[in-house]
Protein backbone atom coordinates (compact mmCIF):
# COMPACT_ATOMS: atom_id res chain seq x y z
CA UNK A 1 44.96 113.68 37.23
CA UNK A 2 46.30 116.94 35.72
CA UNK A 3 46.92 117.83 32.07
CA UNK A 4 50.19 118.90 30.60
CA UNK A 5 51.71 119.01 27.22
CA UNK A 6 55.62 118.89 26.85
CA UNK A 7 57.80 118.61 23.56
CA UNK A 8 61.80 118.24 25.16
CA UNK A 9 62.05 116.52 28.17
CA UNK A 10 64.26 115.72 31.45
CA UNK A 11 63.28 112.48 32.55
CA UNK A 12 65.50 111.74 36.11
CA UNK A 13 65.69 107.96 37.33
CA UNK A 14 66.72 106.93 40.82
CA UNK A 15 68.49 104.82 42.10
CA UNK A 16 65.18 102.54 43.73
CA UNK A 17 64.09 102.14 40.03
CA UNK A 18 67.43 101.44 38.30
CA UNK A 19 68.54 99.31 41.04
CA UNK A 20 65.19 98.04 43.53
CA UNK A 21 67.09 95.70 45.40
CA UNK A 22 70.57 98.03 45.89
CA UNK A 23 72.86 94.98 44.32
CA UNK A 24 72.77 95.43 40.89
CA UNK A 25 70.29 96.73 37.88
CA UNK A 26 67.25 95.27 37.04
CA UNK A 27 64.50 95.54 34.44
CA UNK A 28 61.59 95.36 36.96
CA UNK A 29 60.46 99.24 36.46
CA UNK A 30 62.93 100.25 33.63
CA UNK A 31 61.19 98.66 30.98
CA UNK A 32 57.83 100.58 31.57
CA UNK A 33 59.77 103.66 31.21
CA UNK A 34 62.26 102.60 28.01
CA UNK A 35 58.78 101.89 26.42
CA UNK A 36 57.72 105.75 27.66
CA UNK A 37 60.69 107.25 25.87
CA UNK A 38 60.69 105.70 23.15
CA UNK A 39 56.72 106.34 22.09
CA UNK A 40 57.37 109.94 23.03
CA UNK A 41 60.42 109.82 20.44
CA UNK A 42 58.08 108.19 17.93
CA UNK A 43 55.33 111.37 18.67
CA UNK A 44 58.63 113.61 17.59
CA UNK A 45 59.79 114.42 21.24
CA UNK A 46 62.78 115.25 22.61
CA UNK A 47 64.33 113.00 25.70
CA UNK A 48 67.83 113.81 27.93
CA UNK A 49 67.97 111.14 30.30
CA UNK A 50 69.37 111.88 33.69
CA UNK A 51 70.25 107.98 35.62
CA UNK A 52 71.05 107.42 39.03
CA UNK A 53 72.38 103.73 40.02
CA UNK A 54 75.93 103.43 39.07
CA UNK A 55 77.09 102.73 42.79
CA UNK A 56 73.66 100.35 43.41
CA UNK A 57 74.58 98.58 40.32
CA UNK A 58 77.89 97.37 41.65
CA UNK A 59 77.08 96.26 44.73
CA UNK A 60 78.55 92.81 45.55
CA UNK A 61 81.61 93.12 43.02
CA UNK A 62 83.45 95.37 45.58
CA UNK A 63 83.46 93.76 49.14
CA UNK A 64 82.38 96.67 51.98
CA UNK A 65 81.22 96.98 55.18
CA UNK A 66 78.16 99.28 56.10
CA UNK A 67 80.23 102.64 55.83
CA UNK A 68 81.71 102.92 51.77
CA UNK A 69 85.05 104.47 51.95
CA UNK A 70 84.97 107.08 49.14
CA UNK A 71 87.84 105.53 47.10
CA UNK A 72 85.40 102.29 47.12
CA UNK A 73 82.84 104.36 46.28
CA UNK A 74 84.31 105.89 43.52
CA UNK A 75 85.38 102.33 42.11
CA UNK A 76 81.73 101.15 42.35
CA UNK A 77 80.57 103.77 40.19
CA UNK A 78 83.09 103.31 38.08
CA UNK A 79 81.83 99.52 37.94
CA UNK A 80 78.43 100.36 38.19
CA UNK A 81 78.44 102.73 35.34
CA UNK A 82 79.37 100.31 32.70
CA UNK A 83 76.34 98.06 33.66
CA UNK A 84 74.07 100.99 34.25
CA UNK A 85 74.45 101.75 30.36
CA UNK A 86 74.45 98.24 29.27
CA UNK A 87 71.31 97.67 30.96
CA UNK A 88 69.80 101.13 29.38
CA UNK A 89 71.32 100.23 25.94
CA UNK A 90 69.75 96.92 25.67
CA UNK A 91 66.40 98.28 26.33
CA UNK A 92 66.05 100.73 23.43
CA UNK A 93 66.73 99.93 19.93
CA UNK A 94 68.25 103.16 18.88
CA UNK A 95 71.86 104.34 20.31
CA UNK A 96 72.95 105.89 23.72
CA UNK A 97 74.97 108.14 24.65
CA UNK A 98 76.70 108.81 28.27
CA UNK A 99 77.75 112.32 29.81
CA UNK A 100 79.10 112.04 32.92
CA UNK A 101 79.37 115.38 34.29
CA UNK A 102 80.49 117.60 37.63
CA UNK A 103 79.46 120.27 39.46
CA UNK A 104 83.03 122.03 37.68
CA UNK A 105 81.55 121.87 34.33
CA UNK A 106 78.16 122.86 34.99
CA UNK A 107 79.61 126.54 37.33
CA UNK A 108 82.28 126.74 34.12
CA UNK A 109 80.43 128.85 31.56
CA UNK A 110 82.52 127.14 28.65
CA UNK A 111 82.36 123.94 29.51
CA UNK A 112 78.55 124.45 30.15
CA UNK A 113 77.53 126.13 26.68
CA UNK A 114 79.55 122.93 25.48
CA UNK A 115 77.20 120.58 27.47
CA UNK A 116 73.98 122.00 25.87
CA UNK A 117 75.21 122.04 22.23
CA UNK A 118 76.64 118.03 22.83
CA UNK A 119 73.63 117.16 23.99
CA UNK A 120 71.69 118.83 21.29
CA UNK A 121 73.92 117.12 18.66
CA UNK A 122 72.88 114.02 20.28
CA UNK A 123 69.07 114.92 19.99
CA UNK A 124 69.64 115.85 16.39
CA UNK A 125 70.94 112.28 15.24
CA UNK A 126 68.52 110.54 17.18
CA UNK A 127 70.58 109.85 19.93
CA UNK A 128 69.28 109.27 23.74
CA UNK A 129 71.83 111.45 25.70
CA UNK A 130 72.06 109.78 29.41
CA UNK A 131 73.90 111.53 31.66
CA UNK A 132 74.62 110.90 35.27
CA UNK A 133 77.44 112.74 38.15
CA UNK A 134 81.06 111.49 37.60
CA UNK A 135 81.10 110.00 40.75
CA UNK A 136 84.51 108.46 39.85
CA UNK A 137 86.54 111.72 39.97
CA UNK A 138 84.11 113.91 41.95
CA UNK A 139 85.30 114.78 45.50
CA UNK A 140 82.74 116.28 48.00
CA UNK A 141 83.39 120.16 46.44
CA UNK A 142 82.93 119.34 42.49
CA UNK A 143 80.04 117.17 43.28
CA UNK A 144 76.23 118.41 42.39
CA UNK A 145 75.30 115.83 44.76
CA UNK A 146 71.70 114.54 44.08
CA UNK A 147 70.54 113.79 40.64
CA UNK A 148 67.54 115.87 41.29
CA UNK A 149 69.49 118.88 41.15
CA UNK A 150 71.34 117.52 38.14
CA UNK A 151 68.75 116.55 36.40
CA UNK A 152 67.10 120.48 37.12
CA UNK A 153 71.21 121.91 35.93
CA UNK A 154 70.84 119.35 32.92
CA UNK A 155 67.06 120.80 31.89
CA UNK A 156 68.00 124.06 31.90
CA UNK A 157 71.26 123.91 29.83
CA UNK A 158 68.83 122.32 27.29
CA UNK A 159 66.09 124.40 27.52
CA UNK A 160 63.44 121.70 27.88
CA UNK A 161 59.71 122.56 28.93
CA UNK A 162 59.65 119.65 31.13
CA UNK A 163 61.26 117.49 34.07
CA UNK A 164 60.02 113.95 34.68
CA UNK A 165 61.24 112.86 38.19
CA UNK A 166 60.25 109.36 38.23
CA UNK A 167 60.77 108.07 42.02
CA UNK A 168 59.20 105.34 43.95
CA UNK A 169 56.18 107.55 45.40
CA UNK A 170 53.18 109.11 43.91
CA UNK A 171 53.97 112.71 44.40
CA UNK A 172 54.19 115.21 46.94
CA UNK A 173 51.97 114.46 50.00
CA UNK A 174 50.22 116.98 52.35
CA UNK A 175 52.40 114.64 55.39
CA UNK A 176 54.39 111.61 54.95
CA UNK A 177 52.33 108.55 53.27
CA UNK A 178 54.76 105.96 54.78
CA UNK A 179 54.03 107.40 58.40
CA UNK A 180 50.58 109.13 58.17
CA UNK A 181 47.52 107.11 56.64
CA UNK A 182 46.03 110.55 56.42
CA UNK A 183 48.14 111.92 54.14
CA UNK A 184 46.62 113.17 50.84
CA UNK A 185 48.62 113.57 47.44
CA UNK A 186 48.89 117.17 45.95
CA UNK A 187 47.94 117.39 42.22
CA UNK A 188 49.26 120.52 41.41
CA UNK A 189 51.48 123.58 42.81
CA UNK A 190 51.44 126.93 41.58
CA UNK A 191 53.98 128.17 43.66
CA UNK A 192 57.31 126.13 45.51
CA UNK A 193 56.95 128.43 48.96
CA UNK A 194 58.40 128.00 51.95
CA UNK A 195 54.92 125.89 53.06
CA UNK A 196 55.74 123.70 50.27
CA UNK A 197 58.98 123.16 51.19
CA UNK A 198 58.32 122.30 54.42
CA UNK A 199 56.46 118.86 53.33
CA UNK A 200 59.56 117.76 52.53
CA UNK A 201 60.81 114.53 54.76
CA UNK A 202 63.97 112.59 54.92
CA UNK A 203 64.94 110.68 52.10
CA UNK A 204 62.99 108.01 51.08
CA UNK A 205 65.18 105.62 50.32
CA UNK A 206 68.21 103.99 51.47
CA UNK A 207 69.44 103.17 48.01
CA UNK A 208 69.68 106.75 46.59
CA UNK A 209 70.70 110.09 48.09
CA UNK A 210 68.39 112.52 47.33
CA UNK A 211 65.08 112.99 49.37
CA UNK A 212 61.64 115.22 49.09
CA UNK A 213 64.08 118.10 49.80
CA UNK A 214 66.11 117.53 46.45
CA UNK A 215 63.26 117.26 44.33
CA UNK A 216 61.63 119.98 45.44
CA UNK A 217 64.73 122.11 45.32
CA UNK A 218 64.87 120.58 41.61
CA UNK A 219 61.49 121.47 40.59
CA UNK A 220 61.90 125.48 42.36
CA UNK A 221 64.94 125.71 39.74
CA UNK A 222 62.86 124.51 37.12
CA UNK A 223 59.95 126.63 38.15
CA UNK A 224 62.11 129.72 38.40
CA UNK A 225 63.36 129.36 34.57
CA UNK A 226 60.24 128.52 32.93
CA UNK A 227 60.23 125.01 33.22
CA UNK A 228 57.79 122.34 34.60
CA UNK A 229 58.48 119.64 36.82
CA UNK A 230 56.16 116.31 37.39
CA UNK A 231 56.77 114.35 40.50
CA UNK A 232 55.74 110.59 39.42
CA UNK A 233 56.03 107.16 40.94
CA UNK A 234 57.98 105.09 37.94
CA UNK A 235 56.97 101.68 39.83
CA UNK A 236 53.88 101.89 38.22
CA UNK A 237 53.06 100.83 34.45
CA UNK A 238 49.85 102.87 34.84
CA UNK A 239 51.72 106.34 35.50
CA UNK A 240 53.70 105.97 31.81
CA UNK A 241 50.79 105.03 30.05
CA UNK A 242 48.92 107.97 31.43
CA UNK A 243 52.04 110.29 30.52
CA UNK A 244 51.69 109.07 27.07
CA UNK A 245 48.06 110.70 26.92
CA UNK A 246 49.15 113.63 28.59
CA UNK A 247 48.04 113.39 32.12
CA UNK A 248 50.23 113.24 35.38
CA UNK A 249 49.25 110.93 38.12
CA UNK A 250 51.51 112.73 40.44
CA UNK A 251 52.05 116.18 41.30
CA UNK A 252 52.33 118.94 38.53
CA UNK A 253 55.02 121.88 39.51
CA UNK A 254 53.97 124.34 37.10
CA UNK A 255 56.45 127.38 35.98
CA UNK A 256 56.76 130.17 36.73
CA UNK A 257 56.21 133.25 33.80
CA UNK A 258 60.07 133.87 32.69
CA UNK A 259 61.47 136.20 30.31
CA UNK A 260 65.08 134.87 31.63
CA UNK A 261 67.83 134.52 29.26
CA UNK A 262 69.30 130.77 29.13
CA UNK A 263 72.68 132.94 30.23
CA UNK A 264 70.88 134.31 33.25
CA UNK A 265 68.79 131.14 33.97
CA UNK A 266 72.70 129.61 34.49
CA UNK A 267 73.82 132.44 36.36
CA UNK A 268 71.22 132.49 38.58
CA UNK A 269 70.45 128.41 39.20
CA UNK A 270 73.84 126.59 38.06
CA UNK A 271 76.77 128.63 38.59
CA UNK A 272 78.61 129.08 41.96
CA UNK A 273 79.85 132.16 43.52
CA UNK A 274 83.10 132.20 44.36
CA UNK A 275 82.97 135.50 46.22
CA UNK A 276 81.08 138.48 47.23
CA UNK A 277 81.05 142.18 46.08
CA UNK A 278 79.41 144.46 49.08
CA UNK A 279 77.92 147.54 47.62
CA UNK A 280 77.06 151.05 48.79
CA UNK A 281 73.36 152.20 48.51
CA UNK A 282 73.75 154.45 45.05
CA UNK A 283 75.21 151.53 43.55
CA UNK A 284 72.67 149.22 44.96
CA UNK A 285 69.68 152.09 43.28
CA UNK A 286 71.23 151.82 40.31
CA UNK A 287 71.20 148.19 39.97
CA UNK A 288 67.91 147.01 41.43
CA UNK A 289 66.19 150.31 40.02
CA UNK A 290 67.52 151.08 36.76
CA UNK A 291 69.51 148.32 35.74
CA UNK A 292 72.89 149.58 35.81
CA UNK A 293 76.06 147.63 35.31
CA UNK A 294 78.63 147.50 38.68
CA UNK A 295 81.39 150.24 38.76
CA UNK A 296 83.97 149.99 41.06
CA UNK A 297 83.53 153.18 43.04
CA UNK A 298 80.53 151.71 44.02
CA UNK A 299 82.28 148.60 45.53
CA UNK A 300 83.03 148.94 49.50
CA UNK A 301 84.26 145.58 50.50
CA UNK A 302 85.72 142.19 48.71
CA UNK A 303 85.14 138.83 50.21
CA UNK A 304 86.53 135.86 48.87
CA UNK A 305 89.13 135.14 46.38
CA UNK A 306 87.96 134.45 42.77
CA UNK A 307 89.61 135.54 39.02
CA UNK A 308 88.20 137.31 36.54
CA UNK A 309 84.64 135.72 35.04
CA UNK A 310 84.27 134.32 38.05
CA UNK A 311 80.19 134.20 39.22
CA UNK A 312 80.28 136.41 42.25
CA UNK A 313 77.34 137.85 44.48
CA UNK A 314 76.78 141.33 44.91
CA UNK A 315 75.09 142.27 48.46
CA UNK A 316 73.92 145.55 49.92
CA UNK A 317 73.46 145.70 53.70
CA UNK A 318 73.57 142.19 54.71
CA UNK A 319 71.62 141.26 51.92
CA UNK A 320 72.31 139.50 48.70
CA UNK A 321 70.32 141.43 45.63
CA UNK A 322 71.81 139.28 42.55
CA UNK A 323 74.84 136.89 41.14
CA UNK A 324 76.79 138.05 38.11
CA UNK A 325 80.18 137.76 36.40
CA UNK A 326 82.93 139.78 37.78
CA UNK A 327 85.12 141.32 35.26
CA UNK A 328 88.14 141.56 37.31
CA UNK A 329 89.51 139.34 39.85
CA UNK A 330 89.48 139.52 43.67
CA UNK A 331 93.00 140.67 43.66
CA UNK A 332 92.26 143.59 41.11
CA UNK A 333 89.00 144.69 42.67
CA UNK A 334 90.32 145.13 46.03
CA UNK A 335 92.70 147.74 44.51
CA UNK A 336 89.91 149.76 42.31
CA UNK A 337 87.01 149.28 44.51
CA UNK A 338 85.56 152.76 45.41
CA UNK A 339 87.32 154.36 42.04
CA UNK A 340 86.26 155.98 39.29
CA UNK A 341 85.88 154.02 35.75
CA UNK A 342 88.20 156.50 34.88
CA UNK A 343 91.30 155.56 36.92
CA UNK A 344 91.16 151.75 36.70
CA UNK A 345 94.00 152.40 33.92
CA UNK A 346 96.17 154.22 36.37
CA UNK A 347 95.22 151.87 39.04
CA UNK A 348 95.96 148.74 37.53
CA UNK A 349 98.44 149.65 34.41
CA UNK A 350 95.38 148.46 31.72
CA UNK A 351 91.77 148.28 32.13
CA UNK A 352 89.45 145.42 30.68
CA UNK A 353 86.61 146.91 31.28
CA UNK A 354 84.83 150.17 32.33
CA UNK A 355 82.67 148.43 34.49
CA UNK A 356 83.45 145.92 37.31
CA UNK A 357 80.07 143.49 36.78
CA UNK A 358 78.15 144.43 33.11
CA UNK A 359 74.31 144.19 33.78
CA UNK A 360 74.13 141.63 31.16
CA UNK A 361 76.34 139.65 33.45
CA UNK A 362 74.13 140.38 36.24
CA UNK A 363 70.69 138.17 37.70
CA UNK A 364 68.67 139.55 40.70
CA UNK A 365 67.93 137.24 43.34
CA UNK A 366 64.70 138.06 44.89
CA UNK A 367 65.32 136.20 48.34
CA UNK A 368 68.45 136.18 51.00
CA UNK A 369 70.13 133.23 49.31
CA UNK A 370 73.68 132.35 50.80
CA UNK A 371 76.69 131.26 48.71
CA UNK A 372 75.27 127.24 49.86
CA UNK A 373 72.24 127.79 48.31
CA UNK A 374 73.83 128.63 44.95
């Protein structure tokens, strides 16, 4: 049992707890955790709700075979949705609220900011925001796909000091406690390494979509912006009521020291490059070592099409140093790259900015992450 104090919260459902039996919701574990948020709310806590189920929760209205065609897919959640947030809204005795979001709005800056501020409105009136992928108009590309992940995007954008991931296992295990008796749980990590990661299994369940993989990946982002993730089984009454006295029964994923901006925290963990700068080693000096902004005559190579404010990475020899905003697009790069600030004007016919990426548009990336990754 660890200790942990929290004051705004990500709590993230799935789909075993909404949904147990994968044909319909049911109260069987939501009710332990509708009693969860709403003491917290009564201690003066802040709650975002992030609810898998909408597809479970319509099983049996739509008739399908054992492969879901995505247009039936799509209408199940649209189904399941509606129930999802009946059977959420019945259990609390305050109002709801649904977002239903895609990846599109979390990578677009604007729609993003506007994310965080409705959901703060929200938390101001005493509102329970739950939110859960738009998996009615989200093909494969605009889709987070996992909750984890979206429940990690939604934390951040609301700067909470905690994510919940309530699942249908005790934590993370030193093997897999379904196949190996000798398994032990892991209270707390200090650090999501590449060890770590590789405890991860399959996924757990054939009800949801996310795995051990997604919820570590989850609680890395979380880490990684100053935020810290628990990893508890919601099955059990006993693991709310020891939340409520500030204890986790599962495994504690504590953060990591960050003196991020909320700008840079989306740069870095939400947005998604749409391109790649290549730079040449001064330019590569000057931005690891000093901090510099990106000028174009530092630029040898454009990958990628993308517009201007576009999140792009920048990489120097085969290997990616940061993600920032590009200024210009791909079009208007590939004619200034390797120029002088000076003659973007006489390059171009105007120039928006002297520089091509401003540093305050610019997060390092301390490992080789690939444009998947982001």
């Amino acid at each position: 049992m660890t200790a942990f104090t929290w004051q705004t919260a990500v709590i993230k459902i799935g789909s075993a707890l909404v949904s147990p039996d994968g044909a319909g919701t049911s109260d069987k574990f939501l009710v332990d955790i509708a009693h969860f948020i709403s003491e917290s709310r009564k201690q003066g806590k802040h709650v975002v709700l992030v609810s898998s189920g909408s597809v479970a929760a319509a099983r049996g209205e739509i008739r399908t075979g054992q492969k879901v065609s995505p247009g039936k897919k799509s209408a199940m959640a649209a189904i399941g949705q509606t129930k999802m947030m009946a059977t959420w809204s019945r259990l609390f005795d305050f109002s709801c609220a649904q977002l239903l979001l895609t990846v599109e709005d979390l990578n677009d800056r604007r729609r993003f900011v506007n994310i965080k501020n409705t959901i703060e409105q929200l938390l101001d009136h005493d509102v329970l925001p739950i939110v859960n992928e738009n998996d009615t108009v989200a093909i494969d590309e605009s889709k987070v796909g996992d909750n984890d992940n979206l429940a990690a995007h939604t934390a951040i954008a609301v700067q909470a000091d905690c994510l919940i991931i309530c699942t249908d296992v005790d934590g993370l295990y030193t093997g897999n406690p379904r196949l190996d008796p000798q398994a032990t749980l892991i209270d707390q990590v200090e650090t999501i390494d590449d060890k770590i990661m590789g405890l991860a299994g399959g996924a757990g369940s054939s009800v949801g979509t996310g795995g051990m993989i997604t919820k570590l990946q989850a609680a890395k982002k979380c880490a990684q912006s100053g935020i810290q993730t628990l990893l508890v089984n919601g099955t059990k009454q006993a693991t709310f009521s020891q939340l409520l006295q500030g204890n986790c029964s599962g495994t504690l994923f504590l953060e990591e020291s960050d003196d991020s901006t909320a700008r840079q925290d989306w740069l870095k963990h939400t947005s998604n490059a749409k391109g790649e700068l290549v730079v040449d080693h001064g330019a590569y000096l000057a931005m690891t070592e000093r901090g510099a902004s990106l000028l174009a005559a530092g630029i040898t190579q454009v990958v990628g099409k993308f517009a201007a404010n576009d999140a792009v990475l920048v990489t120097h020899e085969g290997h990616v140093i940061g993600k920032g905003l590009a200024a210009y697009s791909s079009a208007e790069i590939q004619q200034i790259k390797g120029a002088k600030s000076t003659q973007i004007q006489y390059i171009l016919g105007y120039s928006d900015s002297a520089e091509v990426l401003h540093r305050d548009d610019f997060v390092r990336i301390a490992h080789n992450l690939t444009q998947t990754d982001a």
